[in-house]
C-alpha atoms as a PDB file:
ATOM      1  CA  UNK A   1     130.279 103.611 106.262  1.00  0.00           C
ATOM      2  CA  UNK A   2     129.328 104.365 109.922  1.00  0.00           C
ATOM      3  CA  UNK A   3     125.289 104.819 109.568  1.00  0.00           C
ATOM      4  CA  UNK A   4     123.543 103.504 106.704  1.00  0.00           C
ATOM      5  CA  UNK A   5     120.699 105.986 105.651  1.00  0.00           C
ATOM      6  CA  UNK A   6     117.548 104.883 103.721  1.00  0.00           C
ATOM      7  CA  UNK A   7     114.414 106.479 102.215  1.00  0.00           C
ATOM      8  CA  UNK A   8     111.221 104.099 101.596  1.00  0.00           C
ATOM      9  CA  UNK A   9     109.074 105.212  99.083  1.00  0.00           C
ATOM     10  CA  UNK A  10     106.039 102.813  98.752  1.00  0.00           C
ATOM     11  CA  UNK A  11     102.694 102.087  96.406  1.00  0.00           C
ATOM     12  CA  UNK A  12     102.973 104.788  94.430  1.00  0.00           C
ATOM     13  CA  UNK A  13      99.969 102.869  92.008  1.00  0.00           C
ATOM     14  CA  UNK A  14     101.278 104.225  88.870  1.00  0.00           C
ATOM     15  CA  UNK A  15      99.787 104.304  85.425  1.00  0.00           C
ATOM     16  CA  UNK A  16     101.297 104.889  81.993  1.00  0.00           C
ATOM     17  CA  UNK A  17      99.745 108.500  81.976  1.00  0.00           C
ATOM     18  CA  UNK A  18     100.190 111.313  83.833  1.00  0.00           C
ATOM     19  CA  UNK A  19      96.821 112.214  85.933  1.00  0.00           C
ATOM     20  CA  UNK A  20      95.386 108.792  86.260  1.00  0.00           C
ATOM     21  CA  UNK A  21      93.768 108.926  89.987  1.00  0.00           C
ATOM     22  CA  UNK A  22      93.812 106.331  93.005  1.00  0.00           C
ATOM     23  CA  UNK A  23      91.285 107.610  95.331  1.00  0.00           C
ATOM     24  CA  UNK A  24      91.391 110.800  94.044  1.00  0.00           C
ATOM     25  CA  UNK A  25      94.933 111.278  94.425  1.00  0.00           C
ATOM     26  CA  UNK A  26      96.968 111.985  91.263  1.00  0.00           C
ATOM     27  CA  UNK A  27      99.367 109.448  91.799  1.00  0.00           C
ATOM     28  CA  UNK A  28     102.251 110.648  89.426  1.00  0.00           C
ATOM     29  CA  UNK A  29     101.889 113.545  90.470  1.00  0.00           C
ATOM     30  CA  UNK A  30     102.059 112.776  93.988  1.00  0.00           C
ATOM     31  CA  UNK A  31     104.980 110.723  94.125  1.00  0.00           C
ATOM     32  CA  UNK A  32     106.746 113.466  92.236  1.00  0.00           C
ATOM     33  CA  UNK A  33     106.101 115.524  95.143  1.00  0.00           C
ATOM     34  CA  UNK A  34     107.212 113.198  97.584  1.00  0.00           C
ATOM     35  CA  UNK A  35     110.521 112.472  95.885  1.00  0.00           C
ATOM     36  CA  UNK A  36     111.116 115.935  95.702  1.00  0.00           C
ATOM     37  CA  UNK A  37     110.546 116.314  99.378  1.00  0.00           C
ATOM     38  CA  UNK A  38     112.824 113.897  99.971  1.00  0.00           C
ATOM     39  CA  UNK A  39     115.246 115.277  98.354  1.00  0.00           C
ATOM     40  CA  UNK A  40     115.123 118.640 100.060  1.00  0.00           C
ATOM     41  CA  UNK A  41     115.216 117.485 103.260  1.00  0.00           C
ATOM     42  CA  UNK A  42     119.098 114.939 103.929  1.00  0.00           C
ATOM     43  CA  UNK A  43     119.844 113.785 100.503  1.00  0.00           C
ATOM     44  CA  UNK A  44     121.545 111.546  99.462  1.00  0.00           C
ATOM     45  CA  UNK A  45     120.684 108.585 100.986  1.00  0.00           C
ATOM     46  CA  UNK A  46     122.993 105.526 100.689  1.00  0.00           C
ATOM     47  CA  UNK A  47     120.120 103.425  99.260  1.00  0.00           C
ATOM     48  CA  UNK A  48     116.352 104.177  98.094  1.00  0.00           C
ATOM     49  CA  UNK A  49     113.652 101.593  98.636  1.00  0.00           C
ATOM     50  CA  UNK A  50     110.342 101.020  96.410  1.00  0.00           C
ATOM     51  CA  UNK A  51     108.606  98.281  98.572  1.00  0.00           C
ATOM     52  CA  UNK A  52     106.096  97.296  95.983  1.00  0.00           C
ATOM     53  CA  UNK A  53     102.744  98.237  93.938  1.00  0.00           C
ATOM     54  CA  UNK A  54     104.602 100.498  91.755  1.00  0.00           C
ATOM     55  CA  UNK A  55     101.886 100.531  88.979  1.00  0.00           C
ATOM     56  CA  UNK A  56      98.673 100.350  89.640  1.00  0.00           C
ATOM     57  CA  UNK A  57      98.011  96.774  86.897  1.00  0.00           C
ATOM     58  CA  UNK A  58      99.470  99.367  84.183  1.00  0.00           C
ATOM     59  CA  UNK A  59     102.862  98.758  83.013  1.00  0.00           C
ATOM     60  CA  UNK A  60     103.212 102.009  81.107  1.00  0.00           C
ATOM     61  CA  UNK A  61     103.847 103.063  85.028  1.00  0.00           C
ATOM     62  CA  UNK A  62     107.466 101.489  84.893  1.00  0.00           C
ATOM     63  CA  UNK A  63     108.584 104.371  82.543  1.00  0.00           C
ATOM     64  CA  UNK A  64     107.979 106.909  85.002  1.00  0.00           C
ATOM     65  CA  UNK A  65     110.065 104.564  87.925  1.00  0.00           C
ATOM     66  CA  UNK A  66     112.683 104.832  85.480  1.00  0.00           C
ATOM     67  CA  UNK A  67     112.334 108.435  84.794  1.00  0.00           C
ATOM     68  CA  UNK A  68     112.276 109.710  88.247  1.00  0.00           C
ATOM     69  CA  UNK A  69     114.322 107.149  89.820  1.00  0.00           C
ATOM     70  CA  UNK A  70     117.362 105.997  87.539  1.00  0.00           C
ATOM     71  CA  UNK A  71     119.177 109.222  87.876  1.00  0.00           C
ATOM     72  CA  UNK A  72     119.611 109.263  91.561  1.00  0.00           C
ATOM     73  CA  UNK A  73     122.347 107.925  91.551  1.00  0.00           C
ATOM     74  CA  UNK A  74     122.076 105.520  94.519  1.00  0.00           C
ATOM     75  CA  UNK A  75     120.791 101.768  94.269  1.00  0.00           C
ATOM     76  CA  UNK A  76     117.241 101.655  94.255  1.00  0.00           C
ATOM     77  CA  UNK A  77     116.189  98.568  95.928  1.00  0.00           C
ATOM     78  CA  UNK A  78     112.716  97.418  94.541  1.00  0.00           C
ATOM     79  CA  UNK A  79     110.303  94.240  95.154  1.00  0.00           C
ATOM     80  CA  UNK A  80     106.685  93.384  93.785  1.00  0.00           C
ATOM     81  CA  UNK A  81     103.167  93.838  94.895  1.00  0.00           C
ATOM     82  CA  UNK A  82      99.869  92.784  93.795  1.00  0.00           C
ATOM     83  CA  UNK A  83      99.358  95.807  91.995  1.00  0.00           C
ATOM     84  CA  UNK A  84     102.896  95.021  89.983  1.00  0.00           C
ATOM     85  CA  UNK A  85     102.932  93.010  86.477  1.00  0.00           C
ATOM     86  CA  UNK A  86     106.428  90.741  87.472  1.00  0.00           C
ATOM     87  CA  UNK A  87     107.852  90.653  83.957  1.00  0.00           C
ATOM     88  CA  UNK A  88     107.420  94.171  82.764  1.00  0.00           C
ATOM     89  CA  UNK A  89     108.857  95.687  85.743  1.00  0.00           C
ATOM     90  CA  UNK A  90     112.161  92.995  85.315  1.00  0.00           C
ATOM     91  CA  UNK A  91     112.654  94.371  81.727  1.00  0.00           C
ATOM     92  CA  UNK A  92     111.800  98.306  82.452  1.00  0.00           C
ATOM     93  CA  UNK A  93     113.926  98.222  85.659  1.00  0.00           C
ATOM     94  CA  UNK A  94     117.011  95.310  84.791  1.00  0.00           C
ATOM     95  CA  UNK A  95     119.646  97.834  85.221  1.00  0.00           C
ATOM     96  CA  UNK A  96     121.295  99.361  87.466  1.00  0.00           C
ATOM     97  CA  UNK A  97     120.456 101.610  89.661  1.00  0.00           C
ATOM     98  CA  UNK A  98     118.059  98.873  90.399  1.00  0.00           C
ATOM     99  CA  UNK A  99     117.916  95.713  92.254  1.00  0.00           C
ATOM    100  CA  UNK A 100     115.472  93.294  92.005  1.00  0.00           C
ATOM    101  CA  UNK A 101     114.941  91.041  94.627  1.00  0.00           C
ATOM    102  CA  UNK A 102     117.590  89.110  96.367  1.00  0.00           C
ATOM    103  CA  UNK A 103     119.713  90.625  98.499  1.00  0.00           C
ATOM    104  CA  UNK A 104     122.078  94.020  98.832  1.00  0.00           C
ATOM    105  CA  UNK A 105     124.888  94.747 101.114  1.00  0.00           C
ATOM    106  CA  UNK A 106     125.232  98.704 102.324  1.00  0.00           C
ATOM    107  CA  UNK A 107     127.848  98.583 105.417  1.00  0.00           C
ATOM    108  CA  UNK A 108     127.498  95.799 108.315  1.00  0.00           C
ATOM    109  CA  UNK A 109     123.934  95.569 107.006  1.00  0.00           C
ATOM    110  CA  UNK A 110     122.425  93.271 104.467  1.00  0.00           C
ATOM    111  CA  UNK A 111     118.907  93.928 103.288  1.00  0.00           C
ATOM    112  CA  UNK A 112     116.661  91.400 101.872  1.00  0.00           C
ATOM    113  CA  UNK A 113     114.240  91.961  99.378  1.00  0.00           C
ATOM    114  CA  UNK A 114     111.491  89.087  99.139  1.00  0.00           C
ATOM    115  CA  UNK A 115     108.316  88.408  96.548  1.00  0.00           C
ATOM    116  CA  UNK A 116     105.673  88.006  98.455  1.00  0.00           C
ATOM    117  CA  UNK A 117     102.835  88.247  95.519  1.00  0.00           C
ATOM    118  CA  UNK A 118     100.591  85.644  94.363  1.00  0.00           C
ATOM    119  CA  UNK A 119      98.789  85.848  90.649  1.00  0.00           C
ATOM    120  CA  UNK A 120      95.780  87.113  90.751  1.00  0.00           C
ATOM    121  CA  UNK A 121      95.319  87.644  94.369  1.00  0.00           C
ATOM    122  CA  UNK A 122      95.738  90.762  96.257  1.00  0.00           C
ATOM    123  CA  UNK A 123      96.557  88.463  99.319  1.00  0.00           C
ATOM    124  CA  UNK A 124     100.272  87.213  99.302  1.00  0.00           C
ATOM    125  CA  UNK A 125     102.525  84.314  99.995  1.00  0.00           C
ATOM    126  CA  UNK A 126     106.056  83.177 100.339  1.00  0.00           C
ATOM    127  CA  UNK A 127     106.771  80.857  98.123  1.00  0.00           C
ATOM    128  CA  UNK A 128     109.480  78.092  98.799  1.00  0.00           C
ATOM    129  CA  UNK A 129     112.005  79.674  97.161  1.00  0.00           C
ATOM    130  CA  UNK A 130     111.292  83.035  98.328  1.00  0.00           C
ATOM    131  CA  UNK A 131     111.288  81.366 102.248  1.00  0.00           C
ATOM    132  CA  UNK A 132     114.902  79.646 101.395  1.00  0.00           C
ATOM    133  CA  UNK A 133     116.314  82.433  99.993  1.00  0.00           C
ATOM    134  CA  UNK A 134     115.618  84.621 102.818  1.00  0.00           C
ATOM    135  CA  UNK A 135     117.169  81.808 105.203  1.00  0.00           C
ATOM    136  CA  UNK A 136     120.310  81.247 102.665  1.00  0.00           C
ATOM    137  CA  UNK A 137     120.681  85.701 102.916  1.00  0.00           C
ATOM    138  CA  UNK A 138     120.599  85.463 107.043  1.00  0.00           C
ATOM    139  CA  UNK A 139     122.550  82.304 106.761  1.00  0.00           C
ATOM    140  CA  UNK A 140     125.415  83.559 104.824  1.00  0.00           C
ATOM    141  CA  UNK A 141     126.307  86.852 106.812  1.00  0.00           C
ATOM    142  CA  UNK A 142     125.414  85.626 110.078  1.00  0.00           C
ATOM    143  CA  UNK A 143     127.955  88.676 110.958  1.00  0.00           C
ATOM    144  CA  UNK A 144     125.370  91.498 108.859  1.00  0.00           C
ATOM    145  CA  UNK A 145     122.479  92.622 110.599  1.00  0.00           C
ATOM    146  CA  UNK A 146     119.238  92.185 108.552  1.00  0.00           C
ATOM    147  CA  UNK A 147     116.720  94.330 107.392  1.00  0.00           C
ATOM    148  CA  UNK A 148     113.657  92.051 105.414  1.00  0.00           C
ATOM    149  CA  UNK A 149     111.628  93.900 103.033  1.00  0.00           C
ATOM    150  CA  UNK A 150     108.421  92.236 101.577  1.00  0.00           C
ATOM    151  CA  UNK A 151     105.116  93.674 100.466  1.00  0.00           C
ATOM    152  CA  UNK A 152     102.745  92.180 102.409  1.00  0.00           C
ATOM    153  CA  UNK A 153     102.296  92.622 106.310  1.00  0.00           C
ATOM    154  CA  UNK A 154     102.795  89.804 108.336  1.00  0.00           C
ATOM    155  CA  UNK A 155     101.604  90.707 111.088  1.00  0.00           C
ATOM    156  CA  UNK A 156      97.692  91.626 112.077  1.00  0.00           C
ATOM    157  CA  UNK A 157      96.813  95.534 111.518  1.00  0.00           C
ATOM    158  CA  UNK A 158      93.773  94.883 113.484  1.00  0.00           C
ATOM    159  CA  UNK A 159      92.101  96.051 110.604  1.00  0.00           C
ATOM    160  CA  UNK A 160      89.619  92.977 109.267  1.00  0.00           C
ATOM    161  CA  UNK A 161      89.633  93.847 105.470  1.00  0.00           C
ATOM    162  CA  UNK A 162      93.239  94.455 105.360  1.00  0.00           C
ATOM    163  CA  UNK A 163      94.112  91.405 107.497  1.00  0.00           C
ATOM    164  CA  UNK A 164      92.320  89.547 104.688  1.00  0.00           C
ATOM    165  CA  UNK A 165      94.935  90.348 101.980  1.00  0.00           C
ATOM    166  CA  UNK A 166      97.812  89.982 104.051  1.00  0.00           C
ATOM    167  CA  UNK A 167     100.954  87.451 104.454  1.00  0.00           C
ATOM    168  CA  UNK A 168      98.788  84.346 104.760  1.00  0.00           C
ATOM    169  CA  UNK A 169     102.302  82.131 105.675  1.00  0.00           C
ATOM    170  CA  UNK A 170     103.131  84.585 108.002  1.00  0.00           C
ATOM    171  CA  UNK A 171     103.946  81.279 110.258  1.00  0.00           C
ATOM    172  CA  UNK A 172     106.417  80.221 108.303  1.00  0.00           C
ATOM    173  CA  UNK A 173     107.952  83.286 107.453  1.00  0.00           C
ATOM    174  CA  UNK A 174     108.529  84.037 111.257  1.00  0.00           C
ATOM    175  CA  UNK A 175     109.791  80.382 111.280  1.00  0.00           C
ATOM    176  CA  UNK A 176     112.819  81.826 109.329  1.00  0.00           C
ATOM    177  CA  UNK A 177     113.322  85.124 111.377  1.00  0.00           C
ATOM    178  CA  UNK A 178     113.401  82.960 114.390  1.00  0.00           C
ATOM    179  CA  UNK A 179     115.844  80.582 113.634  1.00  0.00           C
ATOM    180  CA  UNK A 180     118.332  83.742 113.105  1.00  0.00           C
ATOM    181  CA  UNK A 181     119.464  86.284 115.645  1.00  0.00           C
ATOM    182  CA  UNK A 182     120.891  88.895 113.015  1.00  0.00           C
ATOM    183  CA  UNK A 183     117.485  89.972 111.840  1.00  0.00           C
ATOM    184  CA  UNK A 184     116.791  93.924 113.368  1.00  0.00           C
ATOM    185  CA  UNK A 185     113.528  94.486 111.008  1.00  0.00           C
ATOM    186  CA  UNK A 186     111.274  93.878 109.068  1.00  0.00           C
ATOM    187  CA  UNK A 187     109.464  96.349 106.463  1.00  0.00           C
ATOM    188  CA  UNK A 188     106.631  96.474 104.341  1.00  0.00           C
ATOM    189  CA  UNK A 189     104.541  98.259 102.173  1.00  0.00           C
ATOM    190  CA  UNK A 190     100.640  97.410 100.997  1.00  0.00           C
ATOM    191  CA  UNK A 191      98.945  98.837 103.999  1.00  0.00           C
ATOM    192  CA  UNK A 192      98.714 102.275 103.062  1.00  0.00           C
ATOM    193  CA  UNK A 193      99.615 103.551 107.081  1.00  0.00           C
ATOM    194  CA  UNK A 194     102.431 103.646 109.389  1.00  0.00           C
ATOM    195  CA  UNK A 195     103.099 101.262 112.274  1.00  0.00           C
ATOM    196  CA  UNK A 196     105.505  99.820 114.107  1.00  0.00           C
ATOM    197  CA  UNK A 197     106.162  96.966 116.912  1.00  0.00           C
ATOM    198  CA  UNK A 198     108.700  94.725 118.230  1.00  0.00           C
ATOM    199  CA  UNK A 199     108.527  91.116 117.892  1.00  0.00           C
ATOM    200  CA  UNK A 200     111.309  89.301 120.057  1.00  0.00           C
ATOM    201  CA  UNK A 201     113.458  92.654 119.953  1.00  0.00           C
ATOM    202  CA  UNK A 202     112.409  92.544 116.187  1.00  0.00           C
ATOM    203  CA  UNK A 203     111.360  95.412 114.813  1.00  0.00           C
ATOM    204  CA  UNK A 204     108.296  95.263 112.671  1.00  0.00           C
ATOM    205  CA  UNK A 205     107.742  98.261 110.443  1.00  0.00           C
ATOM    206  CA  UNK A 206     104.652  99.671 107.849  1.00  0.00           C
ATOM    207  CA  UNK A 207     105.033 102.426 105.801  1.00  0.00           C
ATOM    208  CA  UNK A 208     102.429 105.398 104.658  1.00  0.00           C
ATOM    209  CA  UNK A 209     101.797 105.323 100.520  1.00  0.00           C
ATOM    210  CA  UNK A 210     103.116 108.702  98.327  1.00  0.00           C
ATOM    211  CA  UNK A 211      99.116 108.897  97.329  1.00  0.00           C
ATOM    212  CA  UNK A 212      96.435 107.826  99.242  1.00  0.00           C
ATOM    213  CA  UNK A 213      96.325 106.066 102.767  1.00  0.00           C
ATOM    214  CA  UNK A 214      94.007 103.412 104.470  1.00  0.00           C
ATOM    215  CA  UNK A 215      91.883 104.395 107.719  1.00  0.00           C
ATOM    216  CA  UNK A 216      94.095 102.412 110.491  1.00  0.00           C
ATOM    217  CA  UNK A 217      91.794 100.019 112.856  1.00  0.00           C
ATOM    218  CA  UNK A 218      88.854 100.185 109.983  1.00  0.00           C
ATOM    219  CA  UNK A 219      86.701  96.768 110.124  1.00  0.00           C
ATOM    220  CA  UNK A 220      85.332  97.924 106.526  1.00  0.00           C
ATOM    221  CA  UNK A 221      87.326  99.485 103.555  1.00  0.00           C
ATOM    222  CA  UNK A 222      88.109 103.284 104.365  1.00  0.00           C
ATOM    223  CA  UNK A 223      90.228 106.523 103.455  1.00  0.00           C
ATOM    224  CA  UNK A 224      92.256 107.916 105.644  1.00  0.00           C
ATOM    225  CA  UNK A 225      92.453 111.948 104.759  1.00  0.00           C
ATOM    226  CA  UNK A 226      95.921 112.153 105.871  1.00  0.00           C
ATOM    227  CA  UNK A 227      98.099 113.146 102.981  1.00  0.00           C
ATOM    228  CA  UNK A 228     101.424 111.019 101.476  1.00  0.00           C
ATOM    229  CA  UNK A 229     104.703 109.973 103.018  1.00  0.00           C
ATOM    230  CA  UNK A 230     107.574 108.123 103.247  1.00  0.00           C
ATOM    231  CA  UNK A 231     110.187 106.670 105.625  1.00  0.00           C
ATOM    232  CA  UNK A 232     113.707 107.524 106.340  1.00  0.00           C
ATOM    233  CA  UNK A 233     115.791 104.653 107.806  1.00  0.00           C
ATOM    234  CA  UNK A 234     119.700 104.875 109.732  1.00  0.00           C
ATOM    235  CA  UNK A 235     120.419 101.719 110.368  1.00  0.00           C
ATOM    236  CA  UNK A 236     123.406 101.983 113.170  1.00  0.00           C
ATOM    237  CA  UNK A 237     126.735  99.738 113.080  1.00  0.00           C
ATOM    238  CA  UNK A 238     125.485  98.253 116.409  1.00  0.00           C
ATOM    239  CA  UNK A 239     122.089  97.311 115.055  1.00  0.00           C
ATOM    240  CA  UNK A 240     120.236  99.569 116.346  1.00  0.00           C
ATOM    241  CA  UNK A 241     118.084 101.933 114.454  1.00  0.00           C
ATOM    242  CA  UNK A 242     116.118 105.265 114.361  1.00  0.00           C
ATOM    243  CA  UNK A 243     113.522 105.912 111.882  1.00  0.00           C
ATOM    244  CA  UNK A 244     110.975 108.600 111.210  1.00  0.00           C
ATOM    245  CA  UNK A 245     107.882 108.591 108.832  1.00  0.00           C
ATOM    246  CA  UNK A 246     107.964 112.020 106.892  1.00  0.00           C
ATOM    247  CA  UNK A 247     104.382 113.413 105.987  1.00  0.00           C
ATOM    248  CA  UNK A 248     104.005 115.792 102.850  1.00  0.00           C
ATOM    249  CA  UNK A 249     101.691 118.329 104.790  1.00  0.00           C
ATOM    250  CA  UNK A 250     103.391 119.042 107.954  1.00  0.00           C
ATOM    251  CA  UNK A 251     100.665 121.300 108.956  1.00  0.00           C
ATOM    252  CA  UNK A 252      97.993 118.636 108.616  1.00  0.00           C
ATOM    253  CA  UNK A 253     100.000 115.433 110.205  1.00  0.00           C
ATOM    254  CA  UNK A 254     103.684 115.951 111.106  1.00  0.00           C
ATOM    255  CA  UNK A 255     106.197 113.551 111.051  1.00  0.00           C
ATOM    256  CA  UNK A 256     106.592 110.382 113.660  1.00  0.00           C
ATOM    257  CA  UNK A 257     110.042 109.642 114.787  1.00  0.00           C
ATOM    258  CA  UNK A 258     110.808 107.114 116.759  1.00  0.00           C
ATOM    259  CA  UNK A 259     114.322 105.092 117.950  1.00  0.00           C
ATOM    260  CA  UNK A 260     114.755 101.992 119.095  1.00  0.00           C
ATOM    261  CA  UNK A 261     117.224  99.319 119.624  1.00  0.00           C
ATOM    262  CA  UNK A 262     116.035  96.260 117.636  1.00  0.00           C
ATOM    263  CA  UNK A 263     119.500  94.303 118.707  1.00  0.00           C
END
């Protein structure tokens, strides 16, 4: 395996139904569209990921994950977000072609797939565990370069309500990446927009939602009109990468492509 390709698919916000809205944005709907996009475009990929709230608190949502997702035939790497009810999503998505947490091995790269949700809060956390099984993944291939995968940014969008429901360890999570020079990224979901950053060659990573997205830079809650997406990934032998966010309406917003060596 010479380049290891990825597609990111993130907060989706699910329900059991089929034209419950988020921001009116029918979010089954939507995601179907997205997939399919995907998959007209450089399919297959060696690995999907879901990067958390995959329901929106309804875990009649699962079903449809399963539905849409299980016959890809590719792992499907998934992780929780606030949105996500834990237990139901472990028994509707226990087999393969999903993953749950942990970590997965695709080529010289090992990707690691953390819980970053608290109960009850739509802020999150790294737990102990969570913090000492990322260290005992970048620990144990020291040879792998590693991609992290969480829900929660940990970094500031400069964007005061989000910042409030963000990674609030985000001190000691970098306390982890820093003791280890095989980490090339870090990705996350939750903030409804793209971005990306280095930190200490680093690279740091948000993805759009397949509904609807946040206004970037917004002090107060805000929409942003721009309509879903989703993230391709080719993560290089060398550790390098190159990486593009794919928008839905090409017309309306494009796509953003960027390389860049994270080594």
């Amino acid at each position: 395996m010479s380049v290891v390709r990825l597609v990111q698919f993130t907060d989706p916000h699910l329900f059991g139904g089929e034209d419950e809205t988020l921001r009116g944005v029918r979010t089954l709907p939507a995601l179907e569209r997205t997939l399919a996009h995907a998959r007209a475009r450089d399919w297959p990929p060696d690995a999907v990921l879901l990067t958390g709230d995959l329901v929106q608190d309804d875990p009649g949502g699962y079903a449809h994950i399963g539905r849409l997702f299980g016959t890809l035939g590719v792992p499907v790497l998934c992780l929780p977000g606030n949105h996500d009810e834990p237990r139901a999503m472990r028994r509707a998505l226990s087999g393969a072609p999903f993953v749950l947490g942990g970590h997965f091995d695709l080529g010289p790269w090992r990707i690691v797939l953390l819980d970053s949700c608290v109960p009850g809060s739509a802020g999150g956390r790294l737990g102990e565990d969570q913090l000492e099984l990322l260290d005992r993944a970048l620990s144990g291939a020291p040879e792998r370069h590693g991609l992290v995968c969480l829900h929660h940014h940990p970094v500031s969008m400069s964007s005061r309500w989000l910042d409030e429901v963000g990674l609030e360890n985000a001190d000691d999570f970098f306390a982890v990446i820093d003791r280890h020079r095989n980490v090339r990224a870090v990705l996350w979901g939750h903030v409804h927009q793209g971005f990306d950053a280095l930190r200490r060659s680093v690279r740091l990573l948000a993805t759009p939602s397949t509904c609807a997205q946040f206004l970037p830079r917004s002090d107060e809650f805000a929409v942003d009109p721009r309509p879903p997406g989703y993230r391709t990934l080719e993560l290089r032998p060398d550790g390098t990468l190159d990486t593009e966010i794919v928008w839905l309406d090409s017309c309306a917003a494009g796509s953003s492509h960027s390389a860049c060596s994270a080594a």
